[in-house]
Protein backbone atom coordinates (compact mmCIF):
# COMPACT_ATOMS: atom_id res chain seq x y z
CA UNK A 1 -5.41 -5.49 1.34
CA UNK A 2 -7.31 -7.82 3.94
CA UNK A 3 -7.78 -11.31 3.79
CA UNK A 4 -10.46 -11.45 6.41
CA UNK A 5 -11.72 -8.72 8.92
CA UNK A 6 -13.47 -10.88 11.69
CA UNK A 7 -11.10 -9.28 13.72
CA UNK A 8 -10.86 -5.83 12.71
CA UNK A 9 -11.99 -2.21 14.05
CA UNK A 10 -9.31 0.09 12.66
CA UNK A 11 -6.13 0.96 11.15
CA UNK A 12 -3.54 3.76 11.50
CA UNK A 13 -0.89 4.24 9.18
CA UNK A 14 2.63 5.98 9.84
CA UNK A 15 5.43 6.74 8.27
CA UNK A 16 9.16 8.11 8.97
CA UNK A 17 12.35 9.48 7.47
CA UNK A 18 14.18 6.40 8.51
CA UNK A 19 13.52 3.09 10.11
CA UNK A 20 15.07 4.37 13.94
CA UNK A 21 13.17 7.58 13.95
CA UNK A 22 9.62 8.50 15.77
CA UNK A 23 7.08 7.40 13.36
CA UNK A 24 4.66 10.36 12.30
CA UNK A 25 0.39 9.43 11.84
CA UNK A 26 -0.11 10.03 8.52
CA UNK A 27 -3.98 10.22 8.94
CA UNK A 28 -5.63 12.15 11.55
CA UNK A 29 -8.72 9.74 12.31
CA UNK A 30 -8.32 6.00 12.27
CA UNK A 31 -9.08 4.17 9.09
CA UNK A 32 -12.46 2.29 9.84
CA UNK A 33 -12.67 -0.96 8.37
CA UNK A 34 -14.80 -1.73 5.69
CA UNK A 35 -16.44 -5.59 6.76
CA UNK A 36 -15.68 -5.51 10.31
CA UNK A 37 -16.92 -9.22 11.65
CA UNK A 38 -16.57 -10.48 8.17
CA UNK A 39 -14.70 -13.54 7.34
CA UNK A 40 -13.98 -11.23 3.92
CA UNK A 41 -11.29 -8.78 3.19
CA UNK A 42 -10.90 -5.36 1.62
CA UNK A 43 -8.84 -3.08 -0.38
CA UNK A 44 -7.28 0.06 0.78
CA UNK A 45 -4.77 2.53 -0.76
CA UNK A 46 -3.29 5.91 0.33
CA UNK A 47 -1.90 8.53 -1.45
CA UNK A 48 0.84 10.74 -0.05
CA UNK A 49 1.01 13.42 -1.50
CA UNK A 50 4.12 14.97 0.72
CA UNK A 51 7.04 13.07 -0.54
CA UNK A 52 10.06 14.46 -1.99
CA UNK A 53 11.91 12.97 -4.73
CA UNK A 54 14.69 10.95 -4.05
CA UNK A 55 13.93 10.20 -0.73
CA UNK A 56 13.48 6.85 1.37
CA UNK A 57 10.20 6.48 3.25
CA UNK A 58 9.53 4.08 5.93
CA UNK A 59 5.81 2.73 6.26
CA UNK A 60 3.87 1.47 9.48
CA UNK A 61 -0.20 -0.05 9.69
CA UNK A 62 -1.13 -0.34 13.07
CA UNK A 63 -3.93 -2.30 13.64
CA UNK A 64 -6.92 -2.27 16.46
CA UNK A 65 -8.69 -5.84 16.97
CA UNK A 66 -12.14 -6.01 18.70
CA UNK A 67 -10.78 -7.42 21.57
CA UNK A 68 -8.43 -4.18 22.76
CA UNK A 69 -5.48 -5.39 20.78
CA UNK A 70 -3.17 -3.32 18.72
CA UNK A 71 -0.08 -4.69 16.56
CA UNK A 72 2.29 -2.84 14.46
CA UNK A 73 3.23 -4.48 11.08
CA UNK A 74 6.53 -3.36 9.20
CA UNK A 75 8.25 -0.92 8.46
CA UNK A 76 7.73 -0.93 4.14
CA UNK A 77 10.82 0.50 2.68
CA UNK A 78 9.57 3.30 -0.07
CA UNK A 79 11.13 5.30 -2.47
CA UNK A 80 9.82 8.15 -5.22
CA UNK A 81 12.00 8.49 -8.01
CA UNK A 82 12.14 11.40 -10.12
């Protein structure tokens, strides 16, 4: 979730086995966002659908400002219980 988008062109979202590995794009295309220029925010979710039970998943969203800049929030620790 956003709180604002005047900022924002895209996201990317990765994830990895553990938090020292190479991070793997989860989505092929970046995620457009949905008010680009607006002062309001937006909610986005994402299922995956490839995790194995019992298993802790680390979580990246890259972001892509209008201005050429990109940062990397996290990692999210994650974990799918049986």
């Amino acid at each position: 979730e956003t709180v604002n988008e005047s900022e924002v062109l895209s996201f990317n979202l990765y994830r990895a086995g553990s938090n020292n590995v190479d991070k793997k794009k989860l989505i092929a295309a970046d995620i457009p966002a949905q008010k680009p220029g607006e002062l309001t925010g937006a909610v986005y979710s994402f299922k995956d659908k490839t995790l194995k039970p019992d298993k802790t998943y680390y979580y990246w969203l890259e972001t892509f400002d209008r201005e050429g800049g990109v940062e990397l929030v996290g990692p999210v620790k994650a974990r799918l219980k049986k």
